[in-house]
N, C-alpha and C. Protein backbone atom coordinates (compact mmCIF):
# COMPACT_ATOMS: atom_id res chain seq x y z
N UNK A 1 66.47 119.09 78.89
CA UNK A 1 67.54 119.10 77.90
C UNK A 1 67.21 120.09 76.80
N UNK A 2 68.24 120.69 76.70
CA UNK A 2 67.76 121.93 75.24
C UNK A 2 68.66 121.73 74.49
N UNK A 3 67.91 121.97 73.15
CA UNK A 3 68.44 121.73 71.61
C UNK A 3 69.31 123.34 71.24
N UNK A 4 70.36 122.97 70.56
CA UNK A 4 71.50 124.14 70.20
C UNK A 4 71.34 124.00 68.80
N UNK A 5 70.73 125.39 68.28
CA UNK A 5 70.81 125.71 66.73
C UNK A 5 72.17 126.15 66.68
N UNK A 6 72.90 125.68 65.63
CA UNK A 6 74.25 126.36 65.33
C UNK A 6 74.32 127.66 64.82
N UNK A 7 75.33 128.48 65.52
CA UNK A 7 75.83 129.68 65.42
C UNK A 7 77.39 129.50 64.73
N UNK A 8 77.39 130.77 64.60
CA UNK A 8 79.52 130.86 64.06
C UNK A 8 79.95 129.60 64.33
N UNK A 9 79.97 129.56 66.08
CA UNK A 9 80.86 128.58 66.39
C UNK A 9 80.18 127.53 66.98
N UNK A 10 79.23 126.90 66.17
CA UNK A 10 78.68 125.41 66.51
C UNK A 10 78.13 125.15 67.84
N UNK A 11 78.13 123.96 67.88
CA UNK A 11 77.87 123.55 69.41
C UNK A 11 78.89 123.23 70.43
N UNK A 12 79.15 122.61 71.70
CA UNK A 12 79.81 122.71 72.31
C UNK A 12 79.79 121.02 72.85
N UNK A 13 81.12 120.51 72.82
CA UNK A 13 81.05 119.26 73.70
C UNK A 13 81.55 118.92 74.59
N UNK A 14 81.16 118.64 75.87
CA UNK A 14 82.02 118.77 77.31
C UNK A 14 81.07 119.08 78.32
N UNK A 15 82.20 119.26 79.54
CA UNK A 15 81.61 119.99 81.11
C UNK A 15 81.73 121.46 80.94
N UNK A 16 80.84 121.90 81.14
CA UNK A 16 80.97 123.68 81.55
C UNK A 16 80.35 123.99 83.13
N UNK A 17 81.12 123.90 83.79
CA UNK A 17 80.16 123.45 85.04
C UNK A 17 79.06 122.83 85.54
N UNK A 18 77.80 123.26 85.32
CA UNK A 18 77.47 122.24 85.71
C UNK A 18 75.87 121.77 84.49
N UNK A 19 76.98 122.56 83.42
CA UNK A 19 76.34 122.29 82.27
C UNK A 19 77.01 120.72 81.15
N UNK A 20 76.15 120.27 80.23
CA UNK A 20 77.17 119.44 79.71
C UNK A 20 76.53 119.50 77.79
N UNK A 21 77.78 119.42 77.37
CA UNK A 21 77.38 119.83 76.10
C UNK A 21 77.80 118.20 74.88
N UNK A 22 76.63 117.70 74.18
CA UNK A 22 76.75 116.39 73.82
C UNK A 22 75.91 116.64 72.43
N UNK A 23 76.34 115.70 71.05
CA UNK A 23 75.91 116.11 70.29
C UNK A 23 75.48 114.52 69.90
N UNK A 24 74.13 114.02 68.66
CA UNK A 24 73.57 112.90 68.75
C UNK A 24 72.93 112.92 67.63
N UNK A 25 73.10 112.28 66.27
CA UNK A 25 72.77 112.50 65.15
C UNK A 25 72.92 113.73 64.33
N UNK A 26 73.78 114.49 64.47
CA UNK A 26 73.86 115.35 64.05
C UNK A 26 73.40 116.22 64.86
N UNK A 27 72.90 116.88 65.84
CA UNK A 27 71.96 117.48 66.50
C UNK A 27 72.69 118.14 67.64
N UNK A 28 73.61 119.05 68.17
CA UNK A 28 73.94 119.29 69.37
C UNK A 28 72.61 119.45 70.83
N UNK A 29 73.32 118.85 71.77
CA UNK A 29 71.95 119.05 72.88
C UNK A 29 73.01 119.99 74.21
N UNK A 30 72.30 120.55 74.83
CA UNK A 30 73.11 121.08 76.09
C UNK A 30 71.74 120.37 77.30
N UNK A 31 72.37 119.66 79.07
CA UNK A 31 72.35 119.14 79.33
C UNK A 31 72.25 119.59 80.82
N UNK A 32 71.76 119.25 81.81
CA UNK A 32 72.43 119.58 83.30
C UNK A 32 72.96 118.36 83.51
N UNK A 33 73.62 118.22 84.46
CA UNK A 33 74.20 117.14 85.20
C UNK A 33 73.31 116.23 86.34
N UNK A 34 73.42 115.17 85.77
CA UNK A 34 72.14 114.40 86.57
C UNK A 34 72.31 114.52 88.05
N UNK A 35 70.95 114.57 88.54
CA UNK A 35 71.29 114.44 90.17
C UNK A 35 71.35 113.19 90.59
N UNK A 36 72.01 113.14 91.62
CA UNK A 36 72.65 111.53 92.41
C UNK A 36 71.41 111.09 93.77
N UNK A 37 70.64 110.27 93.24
CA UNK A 37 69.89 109.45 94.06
C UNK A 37 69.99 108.57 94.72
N UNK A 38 69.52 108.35 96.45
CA UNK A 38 70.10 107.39 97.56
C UNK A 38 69.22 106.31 97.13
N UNK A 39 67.83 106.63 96.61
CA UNK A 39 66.71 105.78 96.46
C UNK A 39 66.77 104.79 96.09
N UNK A 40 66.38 103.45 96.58
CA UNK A 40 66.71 102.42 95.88
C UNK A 40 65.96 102.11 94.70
N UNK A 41 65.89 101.04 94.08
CA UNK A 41 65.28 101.03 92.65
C UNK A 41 64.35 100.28 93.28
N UNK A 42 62.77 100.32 92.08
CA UNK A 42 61.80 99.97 92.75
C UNK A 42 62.16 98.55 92.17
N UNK A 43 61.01 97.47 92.35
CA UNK A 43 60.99 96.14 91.34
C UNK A 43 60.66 96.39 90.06
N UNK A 44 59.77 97.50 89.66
CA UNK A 44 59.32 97.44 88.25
C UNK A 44 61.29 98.02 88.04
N UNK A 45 61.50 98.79 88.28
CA UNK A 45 63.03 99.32 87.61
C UNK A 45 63.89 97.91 87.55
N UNK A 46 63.92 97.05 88.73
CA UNK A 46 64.84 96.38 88.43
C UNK A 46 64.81 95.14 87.31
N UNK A 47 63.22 95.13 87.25
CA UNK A 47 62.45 94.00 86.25
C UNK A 47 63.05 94.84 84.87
N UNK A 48 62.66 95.75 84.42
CA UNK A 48 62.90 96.86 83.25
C UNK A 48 64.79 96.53 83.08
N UNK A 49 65.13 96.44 84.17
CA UNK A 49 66.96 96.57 83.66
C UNK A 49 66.90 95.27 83.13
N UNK A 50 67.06 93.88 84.23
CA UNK A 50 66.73 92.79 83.74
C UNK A 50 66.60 92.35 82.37
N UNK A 51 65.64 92.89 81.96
CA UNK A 51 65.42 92.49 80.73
C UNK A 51 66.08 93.37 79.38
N UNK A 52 66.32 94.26 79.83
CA UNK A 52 67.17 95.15 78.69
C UNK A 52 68.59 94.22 78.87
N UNK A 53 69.08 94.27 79.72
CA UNK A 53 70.16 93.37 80.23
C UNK A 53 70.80 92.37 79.45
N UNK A 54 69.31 91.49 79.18
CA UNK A 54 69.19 90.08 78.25
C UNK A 54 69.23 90.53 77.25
N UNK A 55 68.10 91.94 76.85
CA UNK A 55 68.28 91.88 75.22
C UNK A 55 69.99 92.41 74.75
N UNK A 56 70.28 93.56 75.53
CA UNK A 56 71.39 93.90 74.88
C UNK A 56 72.81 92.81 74.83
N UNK A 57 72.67 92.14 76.07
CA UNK A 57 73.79 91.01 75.84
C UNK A 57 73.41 90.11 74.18
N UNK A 58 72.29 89.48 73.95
CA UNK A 58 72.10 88.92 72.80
C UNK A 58 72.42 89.86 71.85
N UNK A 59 71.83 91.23 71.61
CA UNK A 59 71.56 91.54 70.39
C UNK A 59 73.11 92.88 70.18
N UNK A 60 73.83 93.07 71.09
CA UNK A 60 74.10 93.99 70.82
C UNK A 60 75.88 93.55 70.21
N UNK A 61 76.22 92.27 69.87
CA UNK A 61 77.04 91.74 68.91
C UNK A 61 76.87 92.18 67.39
N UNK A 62 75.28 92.40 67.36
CA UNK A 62 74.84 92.56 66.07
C UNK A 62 74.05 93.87 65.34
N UNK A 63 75.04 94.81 65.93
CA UNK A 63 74.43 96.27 65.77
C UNK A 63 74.94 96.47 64.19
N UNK A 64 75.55 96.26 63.54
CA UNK A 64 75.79 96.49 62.42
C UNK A 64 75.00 96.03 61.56
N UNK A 65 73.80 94.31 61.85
CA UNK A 65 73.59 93.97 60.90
C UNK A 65 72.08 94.69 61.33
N UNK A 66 71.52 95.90 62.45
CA UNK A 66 70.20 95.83 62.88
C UNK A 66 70.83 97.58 61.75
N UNK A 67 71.76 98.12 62.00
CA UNK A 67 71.62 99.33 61.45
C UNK A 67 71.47 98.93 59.77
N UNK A 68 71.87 97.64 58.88
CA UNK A 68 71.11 97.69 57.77
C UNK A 68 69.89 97.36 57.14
N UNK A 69 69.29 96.87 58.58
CA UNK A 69 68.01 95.80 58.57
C UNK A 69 66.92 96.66 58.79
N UNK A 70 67.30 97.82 59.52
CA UNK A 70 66.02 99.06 59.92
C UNK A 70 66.69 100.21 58.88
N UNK A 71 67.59 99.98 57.81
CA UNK A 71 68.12 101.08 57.22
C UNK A 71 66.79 102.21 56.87
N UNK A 72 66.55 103.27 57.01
CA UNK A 72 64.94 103.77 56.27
C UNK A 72 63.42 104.41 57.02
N UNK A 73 63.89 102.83 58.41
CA UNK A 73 62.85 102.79 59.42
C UNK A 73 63.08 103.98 60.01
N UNK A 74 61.57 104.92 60.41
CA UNK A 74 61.89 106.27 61.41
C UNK A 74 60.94 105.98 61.96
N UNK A 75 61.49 106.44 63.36
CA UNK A 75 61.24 106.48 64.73
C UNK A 75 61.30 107.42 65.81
N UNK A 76 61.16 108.74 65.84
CA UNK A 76 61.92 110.26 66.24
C UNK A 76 63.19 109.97 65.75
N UNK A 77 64.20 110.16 66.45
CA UNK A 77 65.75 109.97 65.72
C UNK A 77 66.14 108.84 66.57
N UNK A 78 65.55 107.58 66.70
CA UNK A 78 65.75 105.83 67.03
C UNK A 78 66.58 105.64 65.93
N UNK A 79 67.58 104.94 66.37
CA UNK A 79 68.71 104.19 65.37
C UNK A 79 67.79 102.34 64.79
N UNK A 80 68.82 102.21 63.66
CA UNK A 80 68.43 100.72 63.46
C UNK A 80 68.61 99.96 64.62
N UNK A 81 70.10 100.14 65.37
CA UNK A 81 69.94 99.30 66.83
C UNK A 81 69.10 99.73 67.88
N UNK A 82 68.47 101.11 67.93
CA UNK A 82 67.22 101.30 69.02
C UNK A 82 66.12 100.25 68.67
N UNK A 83 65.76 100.51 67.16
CA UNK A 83 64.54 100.02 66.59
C UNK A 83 64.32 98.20 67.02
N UNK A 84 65.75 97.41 66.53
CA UNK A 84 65.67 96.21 66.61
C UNK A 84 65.67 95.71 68.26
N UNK A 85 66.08 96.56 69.42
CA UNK A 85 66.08 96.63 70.70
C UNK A 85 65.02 96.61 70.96
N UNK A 86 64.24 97.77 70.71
CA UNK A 86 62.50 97.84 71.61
C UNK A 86 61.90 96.66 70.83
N UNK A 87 61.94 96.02 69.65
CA UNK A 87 61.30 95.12 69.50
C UNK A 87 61.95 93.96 70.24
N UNK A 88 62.72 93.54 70.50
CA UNK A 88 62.95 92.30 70.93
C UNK A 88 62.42 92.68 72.49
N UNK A 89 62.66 93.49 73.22
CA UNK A 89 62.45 93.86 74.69
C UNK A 89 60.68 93.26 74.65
N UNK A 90 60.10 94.01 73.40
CA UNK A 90 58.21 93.63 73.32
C UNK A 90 57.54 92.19 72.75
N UNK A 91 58.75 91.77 72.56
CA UNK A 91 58.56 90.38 71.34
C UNK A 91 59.20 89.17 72.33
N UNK A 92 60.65 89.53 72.45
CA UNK A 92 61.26 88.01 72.27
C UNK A 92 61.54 87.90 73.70
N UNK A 93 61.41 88.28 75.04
CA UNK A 93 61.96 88.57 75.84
C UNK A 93 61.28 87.07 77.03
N UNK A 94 61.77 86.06 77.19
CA UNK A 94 61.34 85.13 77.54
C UNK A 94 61.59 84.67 79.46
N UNK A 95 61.34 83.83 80.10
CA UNK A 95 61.42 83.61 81.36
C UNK A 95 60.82 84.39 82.74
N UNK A 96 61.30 84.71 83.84
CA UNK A 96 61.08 85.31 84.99
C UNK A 96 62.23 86.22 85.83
N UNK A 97 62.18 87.44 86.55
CA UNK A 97 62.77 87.60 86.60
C UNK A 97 63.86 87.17 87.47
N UNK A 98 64.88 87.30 88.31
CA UNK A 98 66.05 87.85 87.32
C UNK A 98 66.14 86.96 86.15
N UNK A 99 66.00 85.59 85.53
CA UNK A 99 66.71 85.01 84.34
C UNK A 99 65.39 85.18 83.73
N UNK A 100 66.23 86.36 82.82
CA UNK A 100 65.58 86.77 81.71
C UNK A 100 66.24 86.08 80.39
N UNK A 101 65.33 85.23 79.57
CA UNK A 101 66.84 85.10 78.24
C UNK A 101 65.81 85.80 76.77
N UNK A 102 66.41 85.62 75.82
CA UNK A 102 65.84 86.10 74.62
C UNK A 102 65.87 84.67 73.57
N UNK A 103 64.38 84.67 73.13
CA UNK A 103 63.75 83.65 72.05
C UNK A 103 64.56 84.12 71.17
N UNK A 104 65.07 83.50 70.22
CA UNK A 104 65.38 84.12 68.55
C UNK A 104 64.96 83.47 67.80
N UNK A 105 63.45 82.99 67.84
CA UNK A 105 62.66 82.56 66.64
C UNK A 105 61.49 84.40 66.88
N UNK A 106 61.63 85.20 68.19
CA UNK A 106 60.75 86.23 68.17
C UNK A 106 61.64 87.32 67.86
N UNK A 107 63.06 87.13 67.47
CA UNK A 107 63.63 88.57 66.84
C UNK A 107 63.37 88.84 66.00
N UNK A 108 63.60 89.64 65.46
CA UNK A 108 63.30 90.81 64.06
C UNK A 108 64.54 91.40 63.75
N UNK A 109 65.50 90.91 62.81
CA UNK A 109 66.46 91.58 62.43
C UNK A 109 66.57 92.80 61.33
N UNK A 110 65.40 93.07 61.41
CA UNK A 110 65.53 94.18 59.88
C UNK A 110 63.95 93.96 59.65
N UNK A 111 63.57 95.16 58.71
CA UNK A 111 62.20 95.86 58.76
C UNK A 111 62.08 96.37 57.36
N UNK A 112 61.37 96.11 56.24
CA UNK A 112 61.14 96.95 55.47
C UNK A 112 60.08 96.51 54.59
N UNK A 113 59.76 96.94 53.07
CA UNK A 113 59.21 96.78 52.21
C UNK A 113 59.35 95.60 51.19
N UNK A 114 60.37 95.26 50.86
CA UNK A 114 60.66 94.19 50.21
C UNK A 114 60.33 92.89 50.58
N UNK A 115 59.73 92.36 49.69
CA UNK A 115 58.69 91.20 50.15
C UNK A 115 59.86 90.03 50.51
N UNK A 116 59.69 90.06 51.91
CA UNK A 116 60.43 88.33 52.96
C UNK A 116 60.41 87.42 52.06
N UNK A 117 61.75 86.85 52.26
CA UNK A 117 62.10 85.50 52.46
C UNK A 117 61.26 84.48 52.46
N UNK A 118 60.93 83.27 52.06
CA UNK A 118 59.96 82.81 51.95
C UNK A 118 60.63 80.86 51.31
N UNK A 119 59.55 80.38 52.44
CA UNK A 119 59.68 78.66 51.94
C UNK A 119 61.40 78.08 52.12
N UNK A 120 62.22 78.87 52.99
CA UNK A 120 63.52 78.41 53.67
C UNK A 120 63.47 76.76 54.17
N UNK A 121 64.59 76.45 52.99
CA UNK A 121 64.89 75.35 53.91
C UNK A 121 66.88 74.89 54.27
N UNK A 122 67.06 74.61 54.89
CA UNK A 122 68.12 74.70 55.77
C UNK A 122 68.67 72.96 55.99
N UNK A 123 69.76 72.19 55.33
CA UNK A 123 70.31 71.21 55.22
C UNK A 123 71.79 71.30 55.46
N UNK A 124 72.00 70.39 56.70
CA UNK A 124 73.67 70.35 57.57
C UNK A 124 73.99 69.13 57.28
N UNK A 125 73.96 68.33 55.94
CA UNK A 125 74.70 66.90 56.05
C UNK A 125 75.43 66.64 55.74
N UNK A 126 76.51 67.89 54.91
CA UNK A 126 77.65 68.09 54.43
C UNK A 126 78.45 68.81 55.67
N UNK A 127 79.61 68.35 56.29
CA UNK A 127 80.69 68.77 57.42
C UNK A 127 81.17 70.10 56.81
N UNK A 128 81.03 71.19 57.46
CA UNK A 128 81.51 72.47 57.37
C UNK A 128 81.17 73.34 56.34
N UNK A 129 79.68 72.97 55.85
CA UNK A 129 78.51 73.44 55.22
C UNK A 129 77.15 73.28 55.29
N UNK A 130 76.65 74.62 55.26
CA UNK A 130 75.17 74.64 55.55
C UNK A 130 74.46 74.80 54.03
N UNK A 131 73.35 74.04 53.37
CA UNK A 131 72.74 74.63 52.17
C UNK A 131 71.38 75.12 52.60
N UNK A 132 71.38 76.26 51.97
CA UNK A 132 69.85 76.99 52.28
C UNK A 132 69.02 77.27 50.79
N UNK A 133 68.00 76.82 50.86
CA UNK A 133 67.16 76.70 49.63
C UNK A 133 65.97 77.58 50.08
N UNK A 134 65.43 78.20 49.67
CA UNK A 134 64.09 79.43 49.42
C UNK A 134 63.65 79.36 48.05
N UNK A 135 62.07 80.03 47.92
CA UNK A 135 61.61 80.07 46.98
C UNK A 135 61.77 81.03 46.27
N UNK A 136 62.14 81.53 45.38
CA UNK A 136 62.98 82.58 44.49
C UNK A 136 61.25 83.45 43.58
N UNK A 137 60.56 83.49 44.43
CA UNK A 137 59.52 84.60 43.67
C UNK A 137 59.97 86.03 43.13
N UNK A 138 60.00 85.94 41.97
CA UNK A 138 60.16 87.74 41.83
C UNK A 138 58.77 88.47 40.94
N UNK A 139 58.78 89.73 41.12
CA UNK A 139 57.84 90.35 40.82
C UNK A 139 58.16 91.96 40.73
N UNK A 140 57.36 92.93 39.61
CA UNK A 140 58.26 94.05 39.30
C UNK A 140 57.91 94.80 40.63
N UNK A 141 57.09 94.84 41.63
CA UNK A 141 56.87 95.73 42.62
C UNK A 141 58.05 95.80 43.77
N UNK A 142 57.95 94.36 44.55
CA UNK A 142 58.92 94.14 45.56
C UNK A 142 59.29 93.27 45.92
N UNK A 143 59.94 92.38 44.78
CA UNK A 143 60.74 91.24 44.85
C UNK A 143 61.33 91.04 43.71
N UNK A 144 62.68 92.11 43.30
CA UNK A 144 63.45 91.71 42.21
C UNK A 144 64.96 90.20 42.01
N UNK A 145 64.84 90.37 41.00
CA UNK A 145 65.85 89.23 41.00
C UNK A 145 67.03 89.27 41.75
N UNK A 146 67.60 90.47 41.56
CA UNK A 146 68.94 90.41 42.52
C UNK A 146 68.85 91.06 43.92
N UNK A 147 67.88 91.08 44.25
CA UNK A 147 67.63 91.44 45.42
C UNK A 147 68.86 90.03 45.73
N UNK A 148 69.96 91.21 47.19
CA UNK A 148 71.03 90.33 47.67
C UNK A 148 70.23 89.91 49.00
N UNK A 149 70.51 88.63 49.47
CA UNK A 149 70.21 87.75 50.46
C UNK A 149 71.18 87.96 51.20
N UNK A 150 71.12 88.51 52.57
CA UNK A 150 72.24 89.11 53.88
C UNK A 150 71.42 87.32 54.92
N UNK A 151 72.14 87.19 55.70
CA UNK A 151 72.11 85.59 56.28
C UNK A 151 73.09 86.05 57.93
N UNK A 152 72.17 85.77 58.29
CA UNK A 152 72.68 85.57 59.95
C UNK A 152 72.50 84.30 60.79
N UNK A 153 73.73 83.97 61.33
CA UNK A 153 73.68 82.50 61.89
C UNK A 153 74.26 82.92 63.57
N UNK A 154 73.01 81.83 64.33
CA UNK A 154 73.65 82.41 65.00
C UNK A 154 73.60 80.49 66.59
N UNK A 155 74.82 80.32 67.00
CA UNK A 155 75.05 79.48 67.41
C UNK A 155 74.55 79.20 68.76
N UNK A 156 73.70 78.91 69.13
CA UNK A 156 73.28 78.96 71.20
C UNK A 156 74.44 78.17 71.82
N UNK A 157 75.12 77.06 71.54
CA UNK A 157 76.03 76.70 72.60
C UNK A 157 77.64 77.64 72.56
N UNK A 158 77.43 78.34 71.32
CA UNK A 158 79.38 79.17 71.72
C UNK A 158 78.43 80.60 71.76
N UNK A 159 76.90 80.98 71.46
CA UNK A 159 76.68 82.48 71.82
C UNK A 159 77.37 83.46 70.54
N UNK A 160 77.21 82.76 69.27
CA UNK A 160 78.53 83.31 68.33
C UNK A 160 77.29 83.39 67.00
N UNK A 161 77.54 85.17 66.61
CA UNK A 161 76.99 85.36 65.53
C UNK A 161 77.59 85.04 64.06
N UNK A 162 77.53 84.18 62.99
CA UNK A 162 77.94 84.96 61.92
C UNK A 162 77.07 85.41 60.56
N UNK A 163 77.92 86.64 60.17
CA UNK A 163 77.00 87.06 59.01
C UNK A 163 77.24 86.76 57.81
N UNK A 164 76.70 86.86 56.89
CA UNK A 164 76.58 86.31 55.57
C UNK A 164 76.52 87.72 54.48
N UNK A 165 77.22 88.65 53.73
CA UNK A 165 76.43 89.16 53.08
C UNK A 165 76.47 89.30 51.78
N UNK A 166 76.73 87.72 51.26
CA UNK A 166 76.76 87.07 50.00
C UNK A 166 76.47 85.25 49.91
N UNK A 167 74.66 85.68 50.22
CA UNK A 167 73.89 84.62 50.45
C UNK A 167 73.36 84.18 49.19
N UNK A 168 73.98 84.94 48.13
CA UNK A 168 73.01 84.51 46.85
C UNK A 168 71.81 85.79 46.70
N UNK A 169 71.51 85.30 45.61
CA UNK A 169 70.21 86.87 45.24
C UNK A 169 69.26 86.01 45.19
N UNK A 170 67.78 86.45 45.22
CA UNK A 170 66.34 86.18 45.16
C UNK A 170 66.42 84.84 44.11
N UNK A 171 67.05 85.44 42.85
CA UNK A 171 66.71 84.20 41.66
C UNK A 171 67.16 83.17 41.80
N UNK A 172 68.67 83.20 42.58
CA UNK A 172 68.87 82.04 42.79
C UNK A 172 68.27 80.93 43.45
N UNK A 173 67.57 80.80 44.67
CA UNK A 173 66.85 80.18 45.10
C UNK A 173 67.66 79.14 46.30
N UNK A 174 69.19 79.17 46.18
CA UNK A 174 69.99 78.03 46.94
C UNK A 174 71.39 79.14 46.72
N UNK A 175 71.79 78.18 48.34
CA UNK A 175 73.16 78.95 48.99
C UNK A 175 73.60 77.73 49.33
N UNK A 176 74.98 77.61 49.04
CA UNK A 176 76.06 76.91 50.67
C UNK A 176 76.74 78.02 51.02
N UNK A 177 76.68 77.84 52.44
CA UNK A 177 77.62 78.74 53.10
C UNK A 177 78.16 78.31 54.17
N UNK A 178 79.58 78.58 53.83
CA UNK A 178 80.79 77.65 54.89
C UNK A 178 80.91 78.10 56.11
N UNK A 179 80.62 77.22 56.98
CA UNK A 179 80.33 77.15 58.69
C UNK A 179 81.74 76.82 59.37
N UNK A 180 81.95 76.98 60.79
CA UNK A 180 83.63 76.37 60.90
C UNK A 180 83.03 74.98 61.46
N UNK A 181 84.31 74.40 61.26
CA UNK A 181 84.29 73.07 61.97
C UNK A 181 83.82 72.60 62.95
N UNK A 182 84.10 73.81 64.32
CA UNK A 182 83.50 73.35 65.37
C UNK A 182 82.12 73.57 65.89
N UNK A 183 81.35 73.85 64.65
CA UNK A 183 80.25 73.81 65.11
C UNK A 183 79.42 72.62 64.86
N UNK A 184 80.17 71.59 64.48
CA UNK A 184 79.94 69.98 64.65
C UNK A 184 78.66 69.49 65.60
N UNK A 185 77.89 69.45 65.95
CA UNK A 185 77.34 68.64 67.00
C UNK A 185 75.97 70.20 67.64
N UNK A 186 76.36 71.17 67.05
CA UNK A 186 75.89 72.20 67.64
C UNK A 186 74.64 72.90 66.92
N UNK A 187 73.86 73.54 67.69
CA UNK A 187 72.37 74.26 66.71
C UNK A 187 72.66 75.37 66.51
N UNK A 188 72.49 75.89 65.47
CA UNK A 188 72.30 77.47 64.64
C UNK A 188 70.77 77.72 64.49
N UNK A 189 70.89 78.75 64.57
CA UNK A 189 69.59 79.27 64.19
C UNK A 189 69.90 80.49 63.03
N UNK A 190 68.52 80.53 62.34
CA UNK A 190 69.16 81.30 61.32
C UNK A 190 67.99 82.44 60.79
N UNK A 191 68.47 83.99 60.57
CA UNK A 191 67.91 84.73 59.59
C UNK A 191 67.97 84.57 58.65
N UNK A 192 67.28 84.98 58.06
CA UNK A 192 67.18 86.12 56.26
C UNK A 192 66.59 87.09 56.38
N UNK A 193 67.03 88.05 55.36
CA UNK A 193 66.64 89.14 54.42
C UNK A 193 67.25 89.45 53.39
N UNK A 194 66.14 90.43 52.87
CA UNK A 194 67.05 90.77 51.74
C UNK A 194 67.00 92.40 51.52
N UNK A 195 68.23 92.56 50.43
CA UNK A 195 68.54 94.15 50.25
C UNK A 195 68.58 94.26 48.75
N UNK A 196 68.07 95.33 48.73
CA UNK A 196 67.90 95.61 46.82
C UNK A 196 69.22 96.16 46.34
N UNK A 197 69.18 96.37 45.01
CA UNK A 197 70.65 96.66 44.34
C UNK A 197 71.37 97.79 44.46
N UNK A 198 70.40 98.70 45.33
CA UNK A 198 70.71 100.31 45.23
C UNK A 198 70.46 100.23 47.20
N UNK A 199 70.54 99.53 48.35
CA UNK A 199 71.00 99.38 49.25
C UNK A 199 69.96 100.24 49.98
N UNK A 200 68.65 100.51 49.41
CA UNK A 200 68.08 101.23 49.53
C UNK A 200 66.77 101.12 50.38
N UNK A 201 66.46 99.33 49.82
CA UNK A 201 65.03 98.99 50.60
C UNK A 201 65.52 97.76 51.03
N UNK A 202 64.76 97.20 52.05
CA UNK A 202 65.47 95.56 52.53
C UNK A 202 63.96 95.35 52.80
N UNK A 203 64.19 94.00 53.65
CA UNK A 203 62.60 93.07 53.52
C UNK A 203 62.60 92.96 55.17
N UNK A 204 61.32 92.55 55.27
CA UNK A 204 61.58 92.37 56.81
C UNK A 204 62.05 90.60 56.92
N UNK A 205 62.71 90.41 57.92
CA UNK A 205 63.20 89.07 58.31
C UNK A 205 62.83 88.28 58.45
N UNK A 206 63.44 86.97 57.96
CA UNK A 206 62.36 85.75 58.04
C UNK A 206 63.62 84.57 59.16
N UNK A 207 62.71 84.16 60.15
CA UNK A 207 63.56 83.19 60.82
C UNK A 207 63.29 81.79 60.37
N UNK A 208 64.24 80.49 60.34
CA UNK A 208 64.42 79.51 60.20
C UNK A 208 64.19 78.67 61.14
N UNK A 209 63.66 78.09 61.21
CA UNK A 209 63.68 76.53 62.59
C UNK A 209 65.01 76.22 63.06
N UNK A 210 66.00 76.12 63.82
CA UNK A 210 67.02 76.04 64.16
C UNK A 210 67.60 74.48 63.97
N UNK A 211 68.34 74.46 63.24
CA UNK A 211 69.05 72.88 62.82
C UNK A 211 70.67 72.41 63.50
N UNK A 212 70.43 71.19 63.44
CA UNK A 212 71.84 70.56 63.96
C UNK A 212 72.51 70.58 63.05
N UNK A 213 73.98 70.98 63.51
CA UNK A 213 75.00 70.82 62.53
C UNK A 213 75.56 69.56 62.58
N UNK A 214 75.77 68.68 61.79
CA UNK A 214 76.71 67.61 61.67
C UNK A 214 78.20 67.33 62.07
């Protein structure tokens, strides 16, 4: 694959016979056209799909909240959703093959400097509310007061993410945050992190013990 410095007229995107012209962070690339193989796949290939398989079905609902969670993180030019992918593929990736599933007490939703989440606790005894209490440490290095608290819930019997991204700030120390109804009878599991005021640094993620909803 070869890299296209821009000229007059830029790069090029498309078929040119049996060339192909594709551009990827900013970056134009020019391309041949892959060759078509009878070969079958070995076991390590089909073990390797397998499990990408699992991660991307879990994680890839939640590419928006991995592109603010690795906002910063570099990796050659790896996106926040590459970044949060290869880790779960090396981390959370559980069973035999073919049923591969993914742990989410071993995900990692976000990566940074800002000092984690810390001393979470998580109470469902109010119907169509969750309260989450943490320890509200701040400090002038990397744990300010309004550092905003982003909250991911995420349900194993409907497979249903939701996000939060007005969980309360650091000082506060306590959240409710309104759940729907039908998740009555059902377990969430839950992130944190947090993001500073200027959207600039986030913390790495802290997971929760997974609780029954009422």
């Amino acid at each position: 694959m070869g890299r296209i410095r821009n000229g007059a007229n830029g790069g090029f995107s498309g078929k040119a016979g049996s060339i192909i012209g594709s551009s990827w962070n900013s970056v134009n690339y020019i391309k041949g056209l892959p060759k078509l193989s009878n070969k079958p796949a070995s076991e390590k290939q089909l073990d390797q799909r397998a499990r990408f398989a699992a991660v991307l079905g879990f994680m890839g609902p939640i590419k928006d909240v991995l592109l603010m969670g690795y906002k910063g993180q570099k990796a050659g030019r790896a996106t926040g959703f590459n970044l949060g992918i290869q880790y779960a593929l090396t981390n959370a990736v559980i069973g035999t093959y073919p049923d591969y599933a993914v742990n989410p007490a071993k995900v990692q939703i976000s990566k940074g400097t800002l000092q984690a989440p810390h001393g979470i606790v998580l109470n469902a005894t109010v119907s169509g509310s969750l309260a989450v209490s943490w320890y509200p440490q701040v400090n002038g290095l990397n744990a300010f007061a309004d550092d905003l608290m982003v909250v991911l819930l995420y349900n194993e019997t409907q497979k249903l993410f939701l996000v939060y991204t007005d969980g309360g700030t650091r000082a506060d120390g306590t959240s409710n945050l309104t759940i729907p109804a039908d998740f009555s009878g059902q377990v969430v599991h839950a992130f944190f992190f947090y993001v500073d005021r200027d959207n600039t640094r986030q913390s790495t993620s802290t997971y929760a013990a997974p609780v029954a909803i009422v």
